[in-house]
C-alpha atoms as a PDB file:
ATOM      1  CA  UNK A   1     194.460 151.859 141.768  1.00  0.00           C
ATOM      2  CA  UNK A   2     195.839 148.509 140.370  1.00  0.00           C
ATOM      3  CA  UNK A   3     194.579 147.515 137.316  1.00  0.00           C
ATOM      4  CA  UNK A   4     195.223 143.579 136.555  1.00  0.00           C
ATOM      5  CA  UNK A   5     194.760 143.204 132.914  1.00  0.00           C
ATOM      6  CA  UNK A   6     195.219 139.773 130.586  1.00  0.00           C
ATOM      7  CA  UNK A   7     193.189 137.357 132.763  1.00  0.00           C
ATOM      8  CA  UNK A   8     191.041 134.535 131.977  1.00  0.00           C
ATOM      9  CA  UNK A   9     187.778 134.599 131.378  1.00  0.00           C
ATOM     10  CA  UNK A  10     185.277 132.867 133.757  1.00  0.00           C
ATOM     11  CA  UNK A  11     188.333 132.671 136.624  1.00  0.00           C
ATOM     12  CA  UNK A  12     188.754 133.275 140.517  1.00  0.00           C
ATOM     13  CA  UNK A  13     191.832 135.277 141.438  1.00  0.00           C
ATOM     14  CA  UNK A  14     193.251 136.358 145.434  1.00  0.00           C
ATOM     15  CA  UNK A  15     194.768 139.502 145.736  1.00  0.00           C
ATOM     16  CA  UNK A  16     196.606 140.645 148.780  1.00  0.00           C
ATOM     17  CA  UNK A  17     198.245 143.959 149.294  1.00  0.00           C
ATOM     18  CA  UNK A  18     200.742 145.838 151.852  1.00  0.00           C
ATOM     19  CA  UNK A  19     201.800 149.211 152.372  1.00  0.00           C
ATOM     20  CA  UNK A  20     205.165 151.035 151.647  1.00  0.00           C
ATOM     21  CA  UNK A  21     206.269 154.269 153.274  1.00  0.00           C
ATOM     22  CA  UNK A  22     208.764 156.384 152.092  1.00  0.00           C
ATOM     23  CA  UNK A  23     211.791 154.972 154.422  1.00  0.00           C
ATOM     24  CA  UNK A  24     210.933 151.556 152.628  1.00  0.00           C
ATOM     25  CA  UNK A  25     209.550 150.036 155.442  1.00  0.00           C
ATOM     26  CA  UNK A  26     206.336 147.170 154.951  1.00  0.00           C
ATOM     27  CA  UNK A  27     203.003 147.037 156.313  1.00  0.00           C
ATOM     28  CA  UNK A  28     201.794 143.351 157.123  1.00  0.00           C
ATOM     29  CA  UNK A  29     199.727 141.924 154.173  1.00  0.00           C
ATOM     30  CA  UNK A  30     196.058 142.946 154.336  1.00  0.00           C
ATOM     31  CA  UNK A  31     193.280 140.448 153.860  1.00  0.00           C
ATOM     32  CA  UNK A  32     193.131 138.302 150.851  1.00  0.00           C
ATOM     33  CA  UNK A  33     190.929 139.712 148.353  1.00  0.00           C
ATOM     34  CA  UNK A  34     189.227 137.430 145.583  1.00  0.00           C
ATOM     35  CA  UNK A  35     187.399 137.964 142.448  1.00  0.00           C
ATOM     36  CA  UNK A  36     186.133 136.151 139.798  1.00  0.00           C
ATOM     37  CA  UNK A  37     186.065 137.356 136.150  1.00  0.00           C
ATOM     38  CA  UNK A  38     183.033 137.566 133.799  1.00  0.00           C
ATOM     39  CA  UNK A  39     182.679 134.725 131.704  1.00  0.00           C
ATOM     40  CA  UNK A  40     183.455 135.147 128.019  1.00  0.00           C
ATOM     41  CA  UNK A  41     180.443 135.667 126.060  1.00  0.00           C
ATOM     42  CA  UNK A  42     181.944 135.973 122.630  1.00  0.00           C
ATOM     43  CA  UNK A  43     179.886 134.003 120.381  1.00  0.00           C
ATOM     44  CA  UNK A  44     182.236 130.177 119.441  1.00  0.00           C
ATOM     45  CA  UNK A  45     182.850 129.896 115.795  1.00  0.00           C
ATOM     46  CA  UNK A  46     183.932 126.445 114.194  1.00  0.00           C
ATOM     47  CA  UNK A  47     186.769 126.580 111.668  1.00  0.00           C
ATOM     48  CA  UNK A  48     186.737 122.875 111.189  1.00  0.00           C
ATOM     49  CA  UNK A  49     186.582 119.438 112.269  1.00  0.00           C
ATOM     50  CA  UNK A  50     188.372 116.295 111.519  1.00  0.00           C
ATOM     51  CA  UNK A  51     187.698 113.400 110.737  1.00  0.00           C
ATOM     52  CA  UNK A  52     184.851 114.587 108.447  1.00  0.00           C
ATOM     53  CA  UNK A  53     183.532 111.234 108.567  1.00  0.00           C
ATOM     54  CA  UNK A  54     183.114 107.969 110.455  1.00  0.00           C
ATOM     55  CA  UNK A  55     180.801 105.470 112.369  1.00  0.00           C
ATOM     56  CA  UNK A  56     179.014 106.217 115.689  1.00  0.00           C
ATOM     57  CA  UNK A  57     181.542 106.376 118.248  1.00  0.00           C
ATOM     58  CA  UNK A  58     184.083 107.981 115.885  1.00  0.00           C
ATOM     59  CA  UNK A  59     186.381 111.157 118.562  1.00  0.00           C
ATOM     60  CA  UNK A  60     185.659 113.836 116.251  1.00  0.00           C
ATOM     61  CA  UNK A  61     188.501 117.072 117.041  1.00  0.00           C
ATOM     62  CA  UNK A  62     186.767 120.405 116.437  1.00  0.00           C
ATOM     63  CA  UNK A  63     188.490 123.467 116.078  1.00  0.00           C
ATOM     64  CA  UNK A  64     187.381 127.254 116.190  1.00  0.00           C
ATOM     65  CA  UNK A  65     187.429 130.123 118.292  1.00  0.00           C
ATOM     66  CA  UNK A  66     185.694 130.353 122.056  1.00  0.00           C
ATOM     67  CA  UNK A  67     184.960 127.145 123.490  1.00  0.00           C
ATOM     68  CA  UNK A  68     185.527 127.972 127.103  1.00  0.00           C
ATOM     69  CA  UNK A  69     182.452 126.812 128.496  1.00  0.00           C
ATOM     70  CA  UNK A  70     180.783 124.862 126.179  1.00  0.00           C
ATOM     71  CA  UNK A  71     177.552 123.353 127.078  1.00  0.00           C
ATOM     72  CA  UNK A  72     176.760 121.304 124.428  1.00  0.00           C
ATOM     73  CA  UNK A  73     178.022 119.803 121.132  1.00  0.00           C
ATOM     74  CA  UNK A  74     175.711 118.106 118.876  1.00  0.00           C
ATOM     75  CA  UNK A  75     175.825 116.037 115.444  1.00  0.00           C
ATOM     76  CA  UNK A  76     173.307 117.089 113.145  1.00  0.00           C
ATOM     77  CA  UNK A  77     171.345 118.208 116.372  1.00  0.00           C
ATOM     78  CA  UNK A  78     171.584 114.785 118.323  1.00  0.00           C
ATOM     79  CA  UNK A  79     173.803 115.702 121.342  1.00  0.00           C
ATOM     80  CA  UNK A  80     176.869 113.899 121.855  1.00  0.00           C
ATOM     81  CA  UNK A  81     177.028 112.672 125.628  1.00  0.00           C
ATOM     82  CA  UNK A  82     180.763 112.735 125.425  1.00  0.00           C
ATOM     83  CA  UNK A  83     183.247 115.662 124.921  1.00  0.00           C
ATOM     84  CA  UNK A  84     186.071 117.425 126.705  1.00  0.00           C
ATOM     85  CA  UNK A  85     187.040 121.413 125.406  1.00  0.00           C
ATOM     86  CA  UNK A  86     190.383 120.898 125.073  1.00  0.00           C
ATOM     87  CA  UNK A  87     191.101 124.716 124.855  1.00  0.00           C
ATOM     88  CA  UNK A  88     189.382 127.768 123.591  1.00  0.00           C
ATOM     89  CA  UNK A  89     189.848 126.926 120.016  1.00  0.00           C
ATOM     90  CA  UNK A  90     189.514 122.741 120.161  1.00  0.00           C
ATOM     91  CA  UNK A  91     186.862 120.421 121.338  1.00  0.00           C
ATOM     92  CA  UNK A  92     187.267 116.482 121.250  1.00  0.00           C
ATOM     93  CA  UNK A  93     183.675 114.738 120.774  1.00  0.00           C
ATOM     94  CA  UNK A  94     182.412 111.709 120.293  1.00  0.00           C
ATOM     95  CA  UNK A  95     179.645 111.116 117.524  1.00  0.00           C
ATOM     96  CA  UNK A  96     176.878 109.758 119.264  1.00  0.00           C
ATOM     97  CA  UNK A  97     174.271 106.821 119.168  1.00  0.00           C
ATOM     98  CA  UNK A  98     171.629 108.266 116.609  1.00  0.00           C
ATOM     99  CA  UNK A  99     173.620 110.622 114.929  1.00  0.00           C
ATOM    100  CA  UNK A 100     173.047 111.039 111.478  1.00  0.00           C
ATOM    101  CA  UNK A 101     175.096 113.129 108.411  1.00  0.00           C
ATOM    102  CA  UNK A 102     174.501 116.777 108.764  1.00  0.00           C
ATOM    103  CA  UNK A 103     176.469 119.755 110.473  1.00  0.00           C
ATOM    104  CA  UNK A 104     178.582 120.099 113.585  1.00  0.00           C
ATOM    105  CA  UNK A 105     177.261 122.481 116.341  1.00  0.00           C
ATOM    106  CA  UNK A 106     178.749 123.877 119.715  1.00  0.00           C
ATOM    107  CA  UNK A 107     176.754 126.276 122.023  1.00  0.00           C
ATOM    108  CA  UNK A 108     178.508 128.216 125.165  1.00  0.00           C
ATOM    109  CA  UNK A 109     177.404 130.930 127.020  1.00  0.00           C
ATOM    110  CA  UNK A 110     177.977 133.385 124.114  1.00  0.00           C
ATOM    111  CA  UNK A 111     175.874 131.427 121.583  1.00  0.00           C
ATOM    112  CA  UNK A 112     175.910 128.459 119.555  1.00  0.00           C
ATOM    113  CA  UNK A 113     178.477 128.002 116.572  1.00  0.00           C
ATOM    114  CA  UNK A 114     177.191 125.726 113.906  1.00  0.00           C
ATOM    115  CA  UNK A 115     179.690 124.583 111.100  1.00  0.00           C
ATOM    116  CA  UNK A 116     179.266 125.464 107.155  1.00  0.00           C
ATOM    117  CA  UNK A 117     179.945 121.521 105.919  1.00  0.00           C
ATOM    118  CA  UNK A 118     178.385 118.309 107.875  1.00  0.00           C
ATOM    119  CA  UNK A 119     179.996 115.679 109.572  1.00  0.00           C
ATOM    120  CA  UNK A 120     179.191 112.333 107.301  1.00  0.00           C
ATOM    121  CA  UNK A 121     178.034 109.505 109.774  1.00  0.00           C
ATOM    122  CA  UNK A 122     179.098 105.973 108.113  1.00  0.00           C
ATOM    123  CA  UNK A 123     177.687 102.833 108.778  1.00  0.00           C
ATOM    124  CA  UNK A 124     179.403 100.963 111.796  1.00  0.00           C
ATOM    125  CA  UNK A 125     181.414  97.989 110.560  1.00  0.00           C
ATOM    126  CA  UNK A 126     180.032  94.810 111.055  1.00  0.00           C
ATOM    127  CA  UNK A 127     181.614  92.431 114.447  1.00  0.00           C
ATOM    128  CA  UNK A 128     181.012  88.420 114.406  1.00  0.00           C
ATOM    129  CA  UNK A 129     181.136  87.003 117.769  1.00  0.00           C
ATOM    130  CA  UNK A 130     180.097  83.473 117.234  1.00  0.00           C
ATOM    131  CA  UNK A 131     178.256  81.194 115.152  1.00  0.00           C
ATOM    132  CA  UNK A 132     175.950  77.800 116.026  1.00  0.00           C
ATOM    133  CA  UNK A 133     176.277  75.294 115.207  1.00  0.00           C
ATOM    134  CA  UNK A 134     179.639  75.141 114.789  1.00  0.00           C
ATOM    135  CA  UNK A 135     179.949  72.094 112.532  1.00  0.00           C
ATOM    136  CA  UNK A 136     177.178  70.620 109.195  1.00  0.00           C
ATOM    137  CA  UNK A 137     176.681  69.266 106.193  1.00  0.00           C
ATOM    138  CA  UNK A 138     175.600  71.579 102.757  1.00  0.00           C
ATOM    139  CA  UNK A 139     172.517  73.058 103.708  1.00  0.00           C
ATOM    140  CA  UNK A 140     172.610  73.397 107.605  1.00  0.00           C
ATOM    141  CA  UNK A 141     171.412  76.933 108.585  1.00  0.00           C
ATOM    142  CA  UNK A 142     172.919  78.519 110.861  1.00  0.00           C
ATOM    143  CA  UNK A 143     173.109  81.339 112.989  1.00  0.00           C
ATOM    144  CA  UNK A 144     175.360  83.903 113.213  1.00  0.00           C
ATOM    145  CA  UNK A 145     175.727  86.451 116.043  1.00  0.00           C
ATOM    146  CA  UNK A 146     177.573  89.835 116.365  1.00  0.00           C
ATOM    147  CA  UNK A 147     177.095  93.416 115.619  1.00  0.00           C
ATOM    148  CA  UNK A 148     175.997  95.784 113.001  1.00  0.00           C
ATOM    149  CA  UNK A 149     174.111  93.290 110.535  1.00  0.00           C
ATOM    150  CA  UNK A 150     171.406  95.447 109.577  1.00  0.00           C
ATOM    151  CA  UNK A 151     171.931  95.900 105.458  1.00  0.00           C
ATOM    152  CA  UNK A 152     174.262  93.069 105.324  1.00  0.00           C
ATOM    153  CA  UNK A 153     174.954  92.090 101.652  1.00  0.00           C
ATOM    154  CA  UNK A 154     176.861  88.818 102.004  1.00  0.00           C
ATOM    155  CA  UNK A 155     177.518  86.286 103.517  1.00  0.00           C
ATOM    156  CA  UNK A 156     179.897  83.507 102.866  1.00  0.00           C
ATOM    157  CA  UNK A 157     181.196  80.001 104.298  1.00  0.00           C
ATOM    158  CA  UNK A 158     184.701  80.379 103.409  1.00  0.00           C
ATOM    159  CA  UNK A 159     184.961  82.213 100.425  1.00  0.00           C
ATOM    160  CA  UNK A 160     181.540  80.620  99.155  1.00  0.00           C
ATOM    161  CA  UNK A 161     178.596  82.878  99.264  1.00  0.00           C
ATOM    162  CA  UNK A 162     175.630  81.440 101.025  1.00  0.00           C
ATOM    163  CA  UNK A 163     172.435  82.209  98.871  1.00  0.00           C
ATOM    164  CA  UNK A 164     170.410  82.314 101.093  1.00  0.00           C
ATOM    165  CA  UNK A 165     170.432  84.005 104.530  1.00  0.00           C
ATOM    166  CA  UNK A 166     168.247  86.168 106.295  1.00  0.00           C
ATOM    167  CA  UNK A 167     169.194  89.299 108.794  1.00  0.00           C
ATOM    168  CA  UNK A 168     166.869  88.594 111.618  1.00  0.00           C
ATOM    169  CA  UNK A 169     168.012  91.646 113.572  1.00  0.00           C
ATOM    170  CA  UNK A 170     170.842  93.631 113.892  1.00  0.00           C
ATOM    171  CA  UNK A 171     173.013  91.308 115.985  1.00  0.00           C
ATOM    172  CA  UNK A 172     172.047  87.996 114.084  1.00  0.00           C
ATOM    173  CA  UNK A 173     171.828  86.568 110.790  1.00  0.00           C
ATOM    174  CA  UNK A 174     170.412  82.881 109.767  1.00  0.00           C
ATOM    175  CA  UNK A 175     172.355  81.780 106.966  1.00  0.00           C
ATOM    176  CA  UNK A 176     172.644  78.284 104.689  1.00  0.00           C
ATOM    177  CA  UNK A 177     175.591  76.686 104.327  1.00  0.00           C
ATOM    178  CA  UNK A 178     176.143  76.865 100.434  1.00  0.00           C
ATOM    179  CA  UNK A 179     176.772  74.160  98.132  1.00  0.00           C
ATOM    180  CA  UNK A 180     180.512  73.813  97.336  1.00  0.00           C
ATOM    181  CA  UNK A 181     181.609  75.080 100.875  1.00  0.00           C
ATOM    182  CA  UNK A 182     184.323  74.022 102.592  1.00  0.00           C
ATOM    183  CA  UNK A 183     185.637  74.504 106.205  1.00  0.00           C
ATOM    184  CA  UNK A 184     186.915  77.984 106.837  1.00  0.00           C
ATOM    185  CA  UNK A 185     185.626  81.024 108.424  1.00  0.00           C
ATOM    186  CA  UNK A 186     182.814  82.795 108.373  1.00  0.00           C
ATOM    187  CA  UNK A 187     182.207  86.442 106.720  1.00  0.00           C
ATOM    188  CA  UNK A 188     179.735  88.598 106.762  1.00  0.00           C
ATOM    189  CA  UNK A 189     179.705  92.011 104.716  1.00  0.00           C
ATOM    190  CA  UNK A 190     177.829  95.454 105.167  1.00  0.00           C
ATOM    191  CA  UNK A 191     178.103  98.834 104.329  1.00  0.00           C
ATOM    192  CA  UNK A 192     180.662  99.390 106.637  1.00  0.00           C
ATOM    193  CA  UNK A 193     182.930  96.296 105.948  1.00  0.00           C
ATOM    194  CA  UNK A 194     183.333  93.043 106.358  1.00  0.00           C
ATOM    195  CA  UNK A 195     183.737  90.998 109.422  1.00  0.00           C
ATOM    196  CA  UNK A 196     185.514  87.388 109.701  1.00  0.00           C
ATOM    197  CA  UNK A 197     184.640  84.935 112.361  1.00  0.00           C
ATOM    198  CA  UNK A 198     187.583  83.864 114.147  1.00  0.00           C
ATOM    199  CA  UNK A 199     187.005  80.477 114.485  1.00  0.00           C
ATOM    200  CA  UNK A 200     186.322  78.019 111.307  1.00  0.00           C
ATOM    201  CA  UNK A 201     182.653  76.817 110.588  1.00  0.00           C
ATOM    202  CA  UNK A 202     183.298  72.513 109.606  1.00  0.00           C
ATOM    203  CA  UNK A 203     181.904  71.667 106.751  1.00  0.00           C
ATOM    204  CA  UNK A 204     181.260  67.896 107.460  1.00  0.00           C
ATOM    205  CA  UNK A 205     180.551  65.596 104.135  1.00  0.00           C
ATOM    206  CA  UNK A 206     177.353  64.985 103.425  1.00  0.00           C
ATOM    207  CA  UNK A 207     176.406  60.971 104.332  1.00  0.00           C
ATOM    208  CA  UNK A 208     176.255  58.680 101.272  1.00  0.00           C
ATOM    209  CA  UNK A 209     174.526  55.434 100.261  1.00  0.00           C
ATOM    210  CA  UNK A 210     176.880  52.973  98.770  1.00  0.00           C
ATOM    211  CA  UNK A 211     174.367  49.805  98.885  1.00  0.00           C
ATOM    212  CA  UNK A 212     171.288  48.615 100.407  1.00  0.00           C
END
């Protein structure tokens, strides 16, 4: 009897066999043989993970022990949509939409691994895409567009905080052009950074009344 040891779990293998007699001559092969081995049901553990923090959308590498397999890998039990085991002991993941600070989980067929610290979701930094008009006087309001407002703190005309603006949504903000502005970029700061329009908003000079 052959016994074909070290093999990998969850894995089709051909065999094929022939005959020798004691003069040393061969038989012709026989017919191929195949077999697949059990999968592994030892139960994942998670060892680590890095980063330990970051924005949605952040490839998170986890390491541990038994990942062949895995079915699932969540973020503080929102599933990510997108991972790849890179080997029995790694997993790359991506946090996913929704996710919020807690622990790391992977499940396979021998269980579900669950890891001792969490995974800190950060707010996603801010993006400015474009702003209209483009061009005003102190005290135009304008709107900004872009990504990631929601909780913005600030938001200045060139250095010059505007003292007044408004986050209508998460992709715009109405702001005023502040007194003592001048024409330079626009920024826009959150929890997760601050963004700076590429372009320059004009600050055109107010008109003034020399006689009448």
């Amino acid at each position: 009897m052959y016994n074909d040891t070290g093999l990998t779990a969850n894995t089709s293998y051909s065999y094929r066999t022939r005959a020798t007699d004691a003069a040393g001559n061969l038989s012709p092969y026989s017919n191929v043989a195949s077999a697949t081995t059990a999968a592994d049901t030892s139960p994942p553990t998670i060892t680590g993970f890095t980063p330990t923090s970051g924005p949605v959308g952040t490839s998170v590498t986890i390491s541990g022990t038994n990942f062949t397999g895995a079915t699932a890998v969540t973020f503080n039990g929102v599933s990510a949509t997108t991972f790849t085991v890179t080997s029995a002991t790694a997993i790359q993941a991506t946090v996913p939409t929704g996710a919020t600070t807690g622990p790391v989980s992977v499940t396979t067929p021998g269980g579900t691994a669950t890891s001792a610290s969490p995974f800190t979701v950060t707010a996603s930094p801010p993006t400015i895409t474009s702003f209209t008009p483009t061009s005003g006087p102190v005290g135009t309001s304008v709107t900004i567009s872009g990504t990631n407002f929601t909780g913005a703190t600030a938001v200045t005309f060139n250095g010059v905080s505007a003292t007044t603006f408004t986050v209508t949504s998460a992709t715009a903000i109405q702001a005023t052009v502040p007194t003592g502005a001048t024409t330079g970029p626009v920024s826009v700061t959150t929890a997760g950074g601050t963004a700076t329009s590429a372009s320059s908003f004009t600050v055109v000079p107010a008109p003034t009344v020399s006689s009448f």
